[in-house]
N, C-alpha and C. Protein backbone atom coordinates (compact mmCIF):
# COMPACT_ATOMS: atom_id res chain seq x y z
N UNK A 1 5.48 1.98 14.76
CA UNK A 1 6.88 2.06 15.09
C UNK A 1 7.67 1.28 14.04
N UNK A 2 8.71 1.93 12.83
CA UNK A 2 9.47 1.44 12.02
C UNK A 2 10.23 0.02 13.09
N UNK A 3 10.49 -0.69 11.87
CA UNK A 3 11.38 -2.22 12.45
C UNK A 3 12.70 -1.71 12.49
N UNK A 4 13.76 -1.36 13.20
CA UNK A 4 15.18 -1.29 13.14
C UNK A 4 15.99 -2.90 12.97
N UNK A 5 16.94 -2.85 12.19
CA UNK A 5 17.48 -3.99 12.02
C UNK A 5 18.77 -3.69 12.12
N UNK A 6 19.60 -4.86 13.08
CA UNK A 6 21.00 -4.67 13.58
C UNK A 6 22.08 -4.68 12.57
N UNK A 7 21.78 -5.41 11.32
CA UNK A 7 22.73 -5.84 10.23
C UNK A 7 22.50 -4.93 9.14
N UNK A 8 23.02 -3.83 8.53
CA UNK A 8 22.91 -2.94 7.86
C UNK A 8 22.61 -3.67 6.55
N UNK A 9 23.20 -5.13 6.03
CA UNK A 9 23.01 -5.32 5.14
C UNK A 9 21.46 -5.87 5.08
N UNK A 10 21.28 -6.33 5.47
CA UNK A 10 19.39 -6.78 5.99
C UNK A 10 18.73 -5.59 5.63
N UNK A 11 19.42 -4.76 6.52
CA UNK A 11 18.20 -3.48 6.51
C UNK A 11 18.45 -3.02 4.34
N UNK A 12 19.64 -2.84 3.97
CA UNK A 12 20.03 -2.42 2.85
C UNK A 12 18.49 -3.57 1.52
N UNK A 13 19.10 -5.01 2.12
CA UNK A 13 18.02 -5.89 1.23
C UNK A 13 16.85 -5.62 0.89
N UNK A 14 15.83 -5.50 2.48
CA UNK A 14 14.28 -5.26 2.97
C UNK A 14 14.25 -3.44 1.92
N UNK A 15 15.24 -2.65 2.27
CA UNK A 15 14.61 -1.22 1.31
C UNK A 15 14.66 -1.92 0.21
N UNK A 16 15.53 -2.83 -0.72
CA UNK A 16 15.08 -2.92 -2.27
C UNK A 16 14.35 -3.32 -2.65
N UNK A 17 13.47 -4.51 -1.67
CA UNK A 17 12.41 -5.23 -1.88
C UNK A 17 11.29 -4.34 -2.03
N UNK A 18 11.32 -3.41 -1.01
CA UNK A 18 10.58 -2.59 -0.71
C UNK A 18 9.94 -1.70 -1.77
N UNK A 19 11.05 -1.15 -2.78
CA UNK A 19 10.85 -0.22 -3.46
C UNK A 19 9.58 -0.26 -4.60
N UNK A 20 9.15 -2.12 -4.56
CA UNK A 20 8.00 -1.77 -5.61
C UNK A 20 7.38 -1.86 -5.13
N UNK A 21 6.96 -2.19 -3.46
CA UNK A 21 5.26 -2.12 -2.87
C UNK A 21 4.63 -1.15 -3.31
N UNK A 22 3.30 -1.41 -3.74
CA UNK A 22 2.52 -0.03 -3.90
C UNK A 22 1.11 0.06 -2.84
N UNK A 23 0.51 0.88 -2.98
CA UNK A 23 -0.59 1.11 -2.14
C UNK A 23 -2.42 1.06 -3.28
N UNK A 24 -3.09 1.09 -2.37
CA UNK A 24 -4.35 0.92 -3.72
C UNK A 24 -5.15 2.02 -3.02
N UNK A 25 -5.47 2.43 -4.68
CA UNK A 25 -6.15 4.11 -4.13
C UNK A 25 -7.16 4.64 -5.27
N UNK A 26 -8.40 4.58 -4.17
CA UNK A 26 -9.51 4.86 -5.48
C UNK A 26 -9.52 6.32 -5.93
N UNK A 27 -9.17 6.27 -7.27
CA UNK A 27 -8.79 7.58 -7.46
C UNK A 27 -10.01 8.19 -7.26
N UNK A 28 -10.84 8.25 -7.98
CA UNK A 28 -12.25 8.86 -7.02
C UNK A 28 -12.40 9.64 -6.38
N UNK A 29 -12.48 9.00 -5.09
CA UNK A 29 -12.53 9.17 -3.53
C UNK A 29 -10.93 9.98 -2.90
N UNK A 30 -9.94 9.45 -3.63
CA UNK A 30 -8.64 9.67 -3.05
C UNK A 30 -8.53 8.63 -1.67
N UNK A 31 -9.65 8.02 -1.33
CA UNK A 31 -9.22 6.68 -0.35
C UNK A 31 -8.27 5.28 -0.63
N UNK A 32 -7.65 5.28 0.41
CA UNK A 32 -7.27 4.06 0.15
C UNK A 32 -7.66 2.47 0.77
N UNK A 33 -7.65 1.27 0.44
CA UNK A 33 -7.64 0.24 0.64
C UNK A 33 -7.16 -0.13 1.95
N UNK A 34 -8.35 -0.46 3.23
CA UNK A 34 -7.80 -0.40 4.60
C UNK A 34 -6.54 -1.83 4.53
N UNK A 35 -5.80 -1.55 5.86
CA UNK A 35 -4.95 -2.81 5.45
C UNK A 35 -5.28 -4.13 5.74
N UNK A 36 -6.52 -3.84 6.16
CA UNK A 36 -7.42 -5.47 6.31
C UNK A 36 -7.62 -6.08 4.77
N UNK A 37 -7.77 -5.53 3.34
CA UNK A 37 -8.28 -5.41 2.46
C UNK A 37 -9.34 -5.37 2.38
N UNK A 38 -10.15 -4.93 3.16
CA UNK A 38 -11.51 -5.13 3.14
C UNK A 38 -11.96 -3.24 3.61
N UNK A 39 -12.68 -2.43 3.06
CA UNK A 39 -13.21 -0.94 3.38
C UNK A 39 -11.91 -0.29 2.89
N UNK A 40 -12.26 1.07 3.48
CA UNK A 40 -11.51 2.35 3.03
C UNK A 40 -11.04 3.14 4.13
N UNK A 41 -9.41 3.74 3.84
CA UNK A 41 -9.40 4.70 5.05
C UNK A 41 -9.06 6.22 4.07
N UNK A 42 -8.36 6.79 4.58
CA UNK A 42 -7.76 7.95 4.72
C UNK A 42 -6.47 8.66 5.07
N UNK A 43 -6.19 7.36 6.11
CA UNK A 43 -4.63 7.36 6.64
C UNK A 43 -3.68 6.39 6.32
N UNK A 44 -2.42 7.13 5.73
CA UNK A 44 -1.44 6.09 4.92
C UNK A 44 -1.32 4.96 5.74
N UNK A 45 -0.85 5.29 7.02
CA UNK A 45 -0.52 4.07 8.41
C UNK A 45 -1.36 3.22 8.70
N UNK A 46 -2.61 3.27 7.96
CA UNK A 46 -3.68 1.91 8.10
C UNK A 46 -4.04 1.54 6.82
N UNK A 47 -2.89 2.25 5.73
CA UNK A 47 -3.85 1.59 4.18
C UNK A 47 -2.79 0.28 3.81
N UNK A 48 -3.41 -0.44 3.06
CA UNK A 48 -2.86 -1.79 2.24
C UNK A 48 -1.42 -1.51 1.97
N UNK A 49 -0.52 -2.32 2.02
CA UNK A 49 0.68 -2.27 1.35
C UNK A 49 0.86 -3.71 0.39
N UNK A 50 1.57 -3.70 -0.56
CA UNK A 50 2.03 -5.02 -1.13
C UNK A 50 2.68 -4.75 -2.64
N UNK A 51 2.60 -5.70 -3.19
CA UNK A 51 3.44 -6.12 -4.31
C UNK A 51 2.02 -5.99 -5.37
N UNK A 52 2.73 -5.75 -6.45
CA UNK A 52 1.39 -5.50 -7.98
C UNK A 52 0.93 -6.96 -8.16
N UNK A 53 1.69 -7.84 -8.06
CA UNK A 53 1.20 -9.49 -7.89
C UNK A 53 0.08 -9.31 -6.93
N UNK A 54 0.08 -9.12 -5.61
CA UNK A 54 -0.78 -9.11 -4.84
C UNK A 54 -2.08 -8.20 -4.82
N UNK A 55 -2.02 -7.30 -5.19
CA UNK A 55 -2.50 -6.38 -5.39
C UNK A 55 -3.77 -7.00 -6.95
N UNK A 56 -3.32 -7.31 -7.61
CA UNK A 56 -3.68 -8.04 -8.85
C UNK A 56 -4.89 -9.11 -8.16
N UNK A 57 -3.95 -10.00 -7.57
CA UNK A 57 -4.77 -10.99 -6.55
C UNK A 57 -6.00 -10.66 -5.75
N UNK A 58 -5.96 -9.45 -4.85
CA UNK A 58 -7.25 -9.08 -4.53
C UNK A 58 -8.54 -8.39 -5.21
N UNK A 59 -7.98 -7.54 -6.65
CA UNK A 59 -8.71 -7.61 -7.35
C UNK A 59 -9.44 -8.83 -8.04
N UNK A 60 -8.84 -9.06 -8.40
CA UNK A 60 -9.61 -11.12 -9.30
C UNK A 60 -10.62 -11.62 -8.39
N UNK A 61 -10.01 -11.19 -6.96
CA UNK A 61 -11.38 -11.98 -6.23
C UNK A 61 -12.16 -11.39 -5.86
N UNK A 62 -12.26 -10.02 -6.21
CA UNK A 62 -13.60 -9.07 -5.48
C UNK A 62 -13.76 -9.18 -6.97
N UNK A 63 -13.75 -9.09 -7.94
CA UNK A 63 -14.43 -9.42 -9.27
C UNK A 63 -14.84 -10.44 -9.09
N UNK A 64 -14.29 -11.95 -8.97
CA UNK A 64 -14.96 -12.62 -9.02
C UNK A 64 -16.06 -12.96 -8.16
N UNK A 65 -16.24 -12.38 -6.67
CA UNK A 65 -17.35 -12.53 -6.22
C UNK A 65 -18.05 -11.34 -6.45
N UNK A 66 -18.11 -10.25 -7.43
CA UNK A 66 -19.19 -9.79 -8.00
C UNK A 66 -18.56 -8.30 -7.44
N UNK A 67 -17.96 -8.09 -6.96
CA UNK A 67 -17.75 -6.58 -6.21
C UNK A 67 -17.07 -5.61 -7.03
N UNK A 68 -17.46 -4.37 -6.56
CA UNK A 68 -16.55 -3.41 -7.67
C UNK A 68 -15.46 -2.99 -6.68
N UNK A 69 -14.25 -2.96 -7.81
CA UNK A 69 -12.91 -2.63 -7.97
C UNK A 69 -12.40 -1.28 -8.21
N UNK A 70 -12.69 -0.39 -7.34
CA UNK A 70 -12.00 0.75 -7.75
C UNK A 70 -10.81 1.58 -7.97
N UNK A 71 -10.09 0.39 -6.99
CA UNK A 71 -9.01 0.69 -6.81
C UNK A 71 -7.95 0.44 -7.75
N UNK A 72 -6.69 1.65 -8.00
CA UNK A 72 -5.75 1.53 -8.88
C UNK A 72 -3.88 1.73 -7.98
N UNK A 73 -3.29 0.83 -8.61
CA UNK A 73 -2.01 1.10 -7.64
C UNK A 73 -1.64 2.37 -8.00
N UNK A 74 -0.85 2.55 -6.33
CA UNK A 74 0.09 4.05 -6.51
C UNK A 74 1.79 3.25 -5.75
N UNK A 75 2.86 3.67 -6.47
CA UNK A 75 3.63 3.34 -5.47
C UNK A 75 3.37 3.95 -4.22
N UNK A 76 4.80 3.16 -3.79
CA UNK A 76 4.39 3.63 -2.37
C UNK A 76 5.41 4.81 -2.13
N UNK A 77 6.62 5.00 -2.51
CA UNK A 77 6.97 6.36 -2.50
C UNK A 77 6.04 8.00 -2.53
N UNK A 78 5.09 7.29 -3.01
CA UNK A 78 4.03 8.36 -3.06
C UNK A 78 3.07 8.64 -2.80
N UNK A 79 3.20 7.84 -1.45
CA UNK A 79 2.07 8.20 -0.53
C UNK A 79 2.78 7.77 1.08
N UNK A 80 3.94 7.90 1.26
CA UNK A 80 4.73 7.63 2.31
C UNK A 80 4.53 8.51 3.44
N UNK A 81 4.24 7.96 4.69
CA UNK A 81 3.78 8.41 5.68
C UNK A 81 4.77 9.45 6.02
N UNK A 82 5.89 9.08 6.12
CA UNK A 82 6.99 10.34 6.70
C UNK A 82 6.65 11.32 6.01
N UNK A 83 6.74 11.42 4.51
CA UNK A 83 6.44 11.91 3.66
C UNK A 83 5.56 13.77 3.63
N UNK A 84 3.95 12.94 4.44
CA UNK A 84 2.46 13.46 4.29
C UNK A 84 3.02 14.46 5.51
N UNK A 85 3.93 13.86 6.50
CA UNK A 85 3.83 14.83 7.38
C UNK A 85 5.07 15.67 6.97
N UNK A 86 6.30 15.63 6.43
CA UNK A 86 6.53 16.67 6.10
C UNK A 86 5.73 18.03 5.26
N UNK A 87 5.21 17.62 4.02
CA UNK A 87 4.32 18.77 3.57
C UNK A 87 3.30 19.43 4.19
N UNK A 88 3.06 18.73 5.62
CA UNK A 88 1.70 20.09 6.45
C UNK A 88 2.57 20.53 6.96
């Protein structure tokens, strides 16, 4: 369920922030990064969201404890849930 916010300008702020979250998506597979960061789903509404800083961040540490990294950012405009269900 989207957050509604009473102050238009709030709501106006949170979309610009918004605009660089991206999502992580093994191109591969076409899976994405569950939003636990930890496994893989399929469905936008349970995959990772965040910032390329962050995103950066969870890579470094599954490298550094030895794990492979498959994942590459996608914004998130482009993989937006409203989105998936308009095109079926």
């Amino acid at each position: 369920m989207p957050v509604q916010l009473a102050n238009p300008k709030e709501r106006a702020l949170q979309t610009l922030l918004a605009k660089d979250k991206v999502r992580l998506r093994n191109p591969q597979t076409g899976e994405l990064l569950h939003l636990s960061g930890q496994g893989t789903t399929t469905d936008v509404t349970w995959s990772w969201l965040g910032y390329n800083h962050q995103a950066e961040t969870l890579r470094s540490r599954a490298t550094t404890r030895g794990e492979d990294w498959p994942f590459a950012p996608v914004p998130r405009n482009l993989l937006d849930p409203a989105r998936e269900v308009e095109d079926v």
